[in-house]
N, C-alpha and C. Protein backbone atom coordinates (compact mmCIF):
# COMPACT_ATOMS: atom_id res chain seq x y z
N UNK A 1 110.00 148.93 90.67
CA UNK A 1 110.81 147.75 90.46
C UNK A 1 111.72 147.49 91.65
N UNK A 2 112.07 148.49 92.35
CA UNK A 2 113.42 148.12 93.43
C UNK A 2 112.04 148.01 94.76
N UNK A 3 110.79 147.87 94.76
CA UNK A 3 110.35 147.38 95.70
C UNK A 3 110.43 145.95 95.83
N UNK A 4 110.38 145.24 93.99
CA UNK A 4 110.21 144.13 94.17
C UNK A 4 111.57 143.35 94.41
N UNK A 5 112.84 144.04 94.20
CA UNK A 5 113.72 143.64 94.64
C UNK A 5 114.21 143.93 95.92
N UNK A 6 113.58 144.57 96.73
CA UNK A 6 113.98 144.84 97.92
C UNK A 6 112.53 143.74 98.88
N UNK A 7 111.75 143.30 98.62
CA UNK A 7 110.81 142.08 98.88
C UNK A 7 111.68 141.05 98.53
N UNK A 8 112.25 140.47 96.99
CA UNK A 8 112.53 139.57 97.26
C UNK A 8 114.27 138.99 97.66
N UNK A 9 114.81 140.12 98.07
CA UNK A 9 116.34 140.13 98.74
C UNK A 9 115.70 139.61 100.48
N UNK A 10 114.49 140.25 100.69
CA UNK A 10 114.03 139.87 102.10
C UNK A 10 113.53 138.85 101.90
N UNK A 11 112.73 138.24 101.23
CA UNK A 11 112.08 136.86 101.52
C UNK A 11 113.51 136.06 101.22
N UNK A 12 114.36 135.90 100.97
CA UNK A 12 115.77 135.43 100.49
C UNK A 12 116.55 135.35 101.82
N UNK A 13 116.62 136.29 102.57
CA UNK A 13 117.51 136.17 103.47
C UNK A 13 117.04 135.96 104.92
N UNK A 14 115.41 136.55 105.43
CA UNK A 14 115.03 135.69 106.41
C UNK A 14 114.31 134.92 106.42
N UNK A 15 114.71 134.29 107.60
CA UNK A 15 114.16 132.80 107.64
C UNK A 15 112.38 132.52 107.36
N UNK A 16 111.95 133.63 108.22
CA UNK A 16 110.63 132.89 108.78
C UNK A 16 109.76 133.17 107.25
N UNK A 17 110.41 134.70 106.61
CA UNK A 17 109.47 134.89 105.12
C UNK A 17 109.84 133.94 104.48
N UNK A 18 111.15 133.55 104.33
CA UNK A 18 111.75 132.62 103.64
C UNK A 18 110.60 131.37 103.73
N UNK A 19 110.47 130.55 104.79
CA UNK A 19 109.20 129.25 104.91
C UNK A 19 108.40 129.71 104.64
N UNK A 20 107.76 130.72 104.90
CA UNK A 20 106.43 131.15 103.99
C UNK A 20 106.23 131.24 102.87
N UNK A 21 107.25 131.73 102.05
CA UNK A 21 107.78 132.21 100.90
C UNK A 21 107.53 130.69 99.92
N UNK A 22 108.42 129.92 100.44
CA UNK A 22 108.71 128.43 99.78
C UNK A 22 107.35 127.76 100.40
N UNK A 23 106.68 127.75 101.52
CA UNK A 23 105.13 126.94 101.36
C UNK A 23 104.71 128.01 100.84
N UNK A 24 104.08 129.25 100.07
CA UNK A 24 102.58 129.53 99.66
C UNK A 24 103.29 129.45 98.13
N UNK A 25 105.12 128.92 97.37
CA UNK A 25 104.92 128.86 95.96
C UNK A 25 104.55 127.03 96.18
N UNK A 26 105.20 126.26 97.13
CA UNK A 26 104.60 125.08 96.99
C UNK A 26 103.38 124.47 96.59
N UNK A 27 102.34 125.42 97.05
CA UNK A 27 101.10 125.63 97.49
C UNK A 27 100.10 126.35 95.90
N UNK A 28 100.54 126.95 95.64
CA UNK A 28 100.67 127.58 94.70
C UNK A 28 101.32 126.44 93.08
N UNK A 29 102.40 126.21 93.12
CA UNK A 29 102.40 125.00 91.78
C UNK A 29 101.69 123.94 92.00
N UNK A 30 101.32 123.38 93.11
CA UNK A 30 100.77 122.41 93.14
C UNK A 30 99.42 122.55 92.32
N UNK A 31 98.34 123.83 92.98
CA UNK A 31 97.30 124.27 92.69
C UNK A 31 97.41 124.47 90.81
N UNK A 32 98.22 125.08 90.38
CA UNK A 32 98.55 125.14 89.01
C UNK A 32 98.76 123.86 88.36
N UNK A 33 99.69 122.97 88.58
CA UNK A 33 100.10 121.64 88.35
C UNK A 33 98.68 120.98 88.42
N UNK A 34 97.59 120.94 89.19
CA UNK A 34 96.63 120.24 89.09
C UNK A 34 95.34 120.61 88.08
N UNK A 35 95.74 121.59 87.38
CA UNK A 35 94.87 122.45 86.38
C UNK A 35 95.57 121.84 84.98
N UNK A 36 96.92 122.08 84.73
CA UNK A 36 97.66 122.08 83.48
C UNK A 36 99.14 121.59 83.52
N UNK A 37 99.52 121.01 82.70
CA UNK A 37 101.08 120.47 82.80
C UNK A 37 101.87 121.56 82.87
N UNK A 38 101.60 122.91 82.28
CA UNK A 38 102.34 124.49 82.53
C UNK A 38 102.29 124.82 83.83
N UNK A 39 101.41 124.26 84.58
CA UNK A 39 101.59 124.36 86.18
C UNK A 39 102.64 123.65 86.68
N UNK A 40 103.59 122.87 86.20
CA UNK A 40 104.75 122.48 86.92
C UNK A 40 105.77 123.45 86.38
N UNK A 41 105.71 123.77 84.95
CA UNK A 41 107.18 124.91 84.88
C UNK A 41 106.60 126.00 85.76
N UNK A 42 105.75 126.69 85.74
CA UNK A 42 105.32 127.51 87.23
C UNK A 42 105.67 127.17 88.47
N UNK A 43 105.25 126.04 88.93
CA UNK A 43 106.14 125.63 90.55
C UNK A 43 107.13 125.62 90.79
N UNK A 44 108.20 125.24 89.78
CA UNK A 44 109.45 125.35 89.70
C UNK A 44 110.15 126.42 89.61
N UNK A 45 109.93 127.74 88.55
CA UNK A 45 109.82 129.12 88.42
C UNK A 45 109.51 129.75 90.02
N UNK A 46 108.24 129.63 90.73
CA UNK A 46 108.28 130.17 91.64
C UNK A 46 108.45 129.35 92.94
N UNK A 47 109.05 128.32 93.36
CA UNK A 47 109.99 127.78 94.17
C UNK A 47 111.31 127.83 94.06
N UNK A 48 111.78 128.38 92.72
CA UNK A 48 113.49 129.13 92.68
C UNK A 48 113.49 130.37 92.77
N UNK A 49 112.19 131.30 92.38
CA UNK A 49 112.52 132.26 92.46
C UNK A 49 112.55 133.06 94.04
N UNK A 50 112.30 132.30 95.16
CA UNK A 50 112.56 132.65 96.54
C UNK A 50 113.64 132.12 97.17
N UNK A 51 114.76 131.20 96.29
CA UNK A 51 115.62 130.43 96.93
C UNK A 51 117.34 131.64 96.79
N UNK A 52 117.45 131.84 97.76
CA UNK A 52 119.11 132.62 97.74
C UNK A 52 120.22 132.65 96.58
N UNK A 53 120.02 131.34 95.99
CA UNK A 53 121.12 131.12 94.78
C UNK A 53 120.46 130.39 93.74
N UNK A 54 121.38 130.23 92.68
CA UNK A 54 120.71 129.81 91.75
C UNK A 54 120.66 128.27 91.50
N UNK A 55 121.62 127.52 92.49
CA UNK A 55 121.86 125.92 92.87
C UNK A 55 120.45 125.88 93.58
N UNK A 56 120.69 126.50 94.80
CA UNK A 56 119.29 126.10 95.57
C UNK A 56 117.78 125.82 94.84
N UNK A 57 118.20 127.39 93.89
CA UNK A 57 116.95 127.48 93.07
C UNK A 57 116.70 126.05 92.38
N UNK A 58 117.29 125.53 91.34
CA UNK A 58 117.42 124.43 91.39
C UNK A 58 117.02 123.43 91.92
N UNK A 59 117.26 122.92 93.13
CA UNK A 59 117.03 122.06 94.39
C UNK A 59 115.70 122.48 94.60
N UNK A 60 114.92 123.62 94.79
CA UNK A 60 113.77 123.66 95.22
C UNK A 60 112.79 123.84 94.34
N UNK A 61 113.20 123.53 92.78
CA UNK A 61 112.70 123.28 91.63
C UNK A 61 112.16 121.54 91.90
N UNK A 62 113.33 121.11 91.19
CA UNK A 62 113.32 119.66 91.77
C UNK A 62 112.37 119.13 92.89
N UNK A 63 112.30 120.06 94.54
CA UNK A 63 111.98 119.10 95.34
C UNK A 63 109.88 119.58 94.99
N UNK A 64 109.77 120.74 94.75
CA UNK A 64 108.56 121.50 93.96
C UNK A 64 107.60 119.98 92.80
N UNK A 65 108.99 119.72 92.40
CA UNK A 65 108.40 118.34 91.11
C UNK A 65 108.03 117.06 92.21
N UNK A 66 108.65 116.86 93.00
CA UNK A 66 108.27 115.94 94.08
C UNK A 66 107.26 116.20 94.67
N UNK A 67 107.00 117.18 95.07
CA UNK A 67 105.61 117.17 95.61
C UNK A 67 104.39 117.30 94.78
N UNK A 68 104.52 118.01 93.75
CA UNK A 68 103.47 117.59 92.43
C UNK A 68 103.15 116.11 92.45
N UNK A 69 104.16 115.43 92.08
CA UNK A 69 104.18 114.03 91.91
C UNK A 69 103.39 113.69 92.96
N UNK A 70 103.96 113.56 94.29
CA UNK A 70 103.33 112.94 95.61
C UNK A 70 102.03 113.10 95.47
N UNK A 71 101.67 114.16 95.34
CA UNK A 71 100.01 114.96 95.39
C UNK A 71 98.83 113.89 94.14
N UNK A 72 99.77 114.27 92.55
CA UNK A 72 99.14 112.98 91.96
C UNK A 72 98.89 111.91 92.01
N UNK A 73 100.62 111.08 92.80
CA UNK A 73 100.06 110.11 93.25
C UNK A 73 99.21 109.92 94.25
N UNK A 74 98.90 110.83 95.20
CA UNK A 74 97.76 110.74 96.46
C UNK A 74 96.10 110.65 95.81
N UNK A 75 96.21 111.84 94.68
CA UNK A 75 94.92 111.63 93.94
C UNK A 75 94.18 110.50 93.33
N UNK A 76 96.08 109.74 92.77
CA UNK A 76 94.85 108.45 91.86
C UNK A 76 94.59 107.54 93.00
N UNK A 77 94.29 107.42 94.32
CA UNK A 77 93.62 106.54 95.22
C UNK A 77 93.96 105.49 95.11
N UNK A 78 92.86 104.63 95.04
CA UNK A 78 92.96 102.86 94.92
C UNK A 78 93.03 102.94 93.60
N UNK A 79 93.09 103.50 92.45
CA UNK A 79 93.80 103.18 91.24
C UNK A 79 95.09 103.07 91.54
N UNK A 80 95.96 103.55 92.52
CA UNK A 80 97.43 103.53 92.23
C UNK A 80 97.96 102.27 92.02
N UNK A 81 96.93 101.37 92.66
CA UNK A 81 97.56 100.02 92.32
C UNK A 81 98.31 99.18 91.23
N UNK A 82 96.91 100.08 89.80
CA UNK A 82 97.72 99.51 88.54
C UNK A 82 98.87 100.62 87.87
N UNK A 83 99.13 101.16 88.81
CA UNK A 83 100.42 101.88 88.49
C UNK A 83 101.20 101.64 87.81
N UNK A 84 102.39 100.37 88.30
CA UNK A 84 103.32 99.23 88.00
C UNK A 84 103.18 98.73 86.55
N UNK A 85 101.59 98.63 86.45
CA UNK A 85 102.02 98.07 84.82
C UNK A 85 101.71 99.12 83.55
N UNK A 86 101.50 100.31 83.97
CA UNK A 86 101.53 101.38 83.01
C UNK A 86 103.22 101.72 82.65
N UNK A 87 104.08 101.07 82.55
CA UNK A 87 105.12 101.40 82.34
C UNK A 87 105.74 102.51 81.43
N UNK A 88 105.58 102.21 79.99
CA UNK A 88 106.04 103.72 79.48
C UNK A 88 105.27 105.13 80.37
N UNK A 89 104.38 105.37 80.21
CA UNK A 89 103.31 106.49 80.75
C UNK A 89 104.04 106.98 82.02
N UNK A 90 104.36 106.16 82.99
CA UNK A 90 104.61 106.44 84.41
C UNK A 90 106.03 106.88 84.03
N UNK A 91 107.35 106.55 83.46
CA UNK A 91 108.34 106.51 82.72
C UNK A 91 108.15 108.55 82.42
N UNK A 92 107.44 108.61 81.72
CA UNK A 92 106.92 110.40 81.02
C UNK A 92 106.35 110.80 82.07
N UNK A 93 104.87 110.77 82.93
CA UNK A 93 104.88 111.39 84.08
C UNK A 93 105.98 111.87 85.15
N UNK A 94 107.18 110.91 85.94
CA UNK A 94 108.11 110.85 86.38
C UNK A 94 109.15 111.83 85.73
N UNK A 95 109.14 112.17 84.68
CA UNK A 95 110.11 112.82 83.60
C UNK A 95 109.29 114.10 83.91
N UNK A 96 108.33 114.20 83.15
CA UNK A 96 107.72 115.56 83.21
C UNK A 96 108.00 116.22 84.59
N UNK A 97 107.38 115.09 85.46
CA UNK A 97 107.07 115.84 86.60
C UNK A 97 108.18 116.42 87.70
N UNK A 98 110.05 116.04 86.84
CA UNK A 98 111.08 116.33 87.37
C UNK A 98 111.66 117.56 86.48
N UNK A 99 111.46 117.03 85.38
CA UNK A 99 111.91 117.96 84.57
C UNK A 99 111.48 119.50 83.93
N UNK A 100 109.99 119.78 83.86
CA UNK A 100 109.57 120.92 83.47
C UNK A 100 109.79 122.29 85.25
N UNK A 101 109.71 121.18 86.03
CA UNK A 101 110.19 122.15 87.18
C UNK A 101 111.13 122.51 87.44
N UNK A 102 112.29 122.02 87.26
CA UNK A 102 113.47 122.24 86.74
C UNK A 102 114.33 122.91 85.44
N UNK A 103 112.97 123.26 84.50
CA UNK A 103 113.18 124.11 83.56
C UNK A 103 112.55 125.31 83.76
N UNK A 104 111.69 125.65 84.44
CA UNK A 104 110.90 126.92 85.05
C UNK A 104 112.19 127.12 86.30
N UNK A 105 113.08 126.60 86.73
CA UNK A 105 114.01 127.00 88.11
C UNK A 105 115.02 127.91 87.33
N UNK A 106 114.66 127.90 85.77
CA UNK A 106 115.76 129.06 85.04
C UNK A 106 115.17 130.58 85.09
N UNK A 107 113.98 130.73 86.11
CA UNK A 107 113.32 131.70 86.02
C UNK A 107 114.59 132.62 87.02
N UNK A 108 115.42 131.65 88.33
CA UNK A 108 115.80 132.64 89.48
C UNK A 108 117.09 132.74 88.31
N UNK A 109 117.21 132.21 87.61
CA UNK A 109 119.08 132.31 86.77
C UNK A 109 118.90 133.63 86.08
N UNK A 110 117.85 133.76 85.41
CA UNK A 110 117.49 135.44 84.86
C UNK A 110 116.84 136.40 85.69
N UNK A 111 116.63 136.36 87.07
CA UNK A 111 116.19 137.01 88.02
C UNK A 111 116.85 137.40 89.03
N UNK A 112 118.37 137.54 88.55
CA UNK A 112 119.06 137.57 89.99
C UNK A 112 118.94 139.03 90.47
C-alpha cells in the first residue's frame, strides 16, 4: 500500500509524471465514457485522483467532463447539426456529462 502512496505523492508533485499522469486518465475516461455512461464517473475519479488537492481534483473532474463532451460532440459528425433542436436531451447530456465527473472527483476527497 505505501508503494501506491509513494507513486501517487510523485505523480502529484512532479511535473512531467504529473502531464502524463492527467493525459493517460484523460485518455483513459474518455475510452470508458465511450463504452458506458459509468465511464464518465471513472474519468472524473481518475483525473482527481492525480491532481495535488482536492479543489484541483475537482477542476480536473470538470475539465475530464469537457473533453468527454468535445469527443461526443466530434463523433456525431454532420449530425451535429440537428443538435439545436434536441433541446431537453442535449439539456441531460450537458448535465451528465458535467456532473457524474464531478461526482467520481470525490474519489481524490477519500484518497488523500
Amino acid at each position: 500500500m505505501s508503494d501506491l502512496t509513494s507513486l501517487l505523492d510523485r505523480v502529484r508533485t512532479e511535473p512531467r509524471s504529473h502531464a502524463v499522469a492527467v493525459v493517460g486518465a484523460l485518455f483513459a475516461g474518455v475510452a470508458l465514457a465511450s463504452v458506458h455512461w459509468l465511464g464518465l464517473v471513472a474519468a472524473g475519479a481518475l483525473a482527481s485522483l492525480v491532481a495535488p488537492t482536492v479543489r484541483r481534483g475537482a477542476a480536473y473532474a470538470l475539465g475530464a467532463g469537457a473533453v468527454c463532451l468535445a469527443a461526443f460532440a466530434a463523433s456525431l459528425g454532420p449530425a451535429a447539426a440537428a443538435v439545436p433542436g434536441m433541446r431537453p436531451i442535449v439539456y441531460v447530456t450537458v448535465g451528465a456529462g458535467l456532473a457524474l465527473p464531478l461526482f467520481g472527483s470525490l474519489a481524490r476527497a477519500v484518497a488523500r
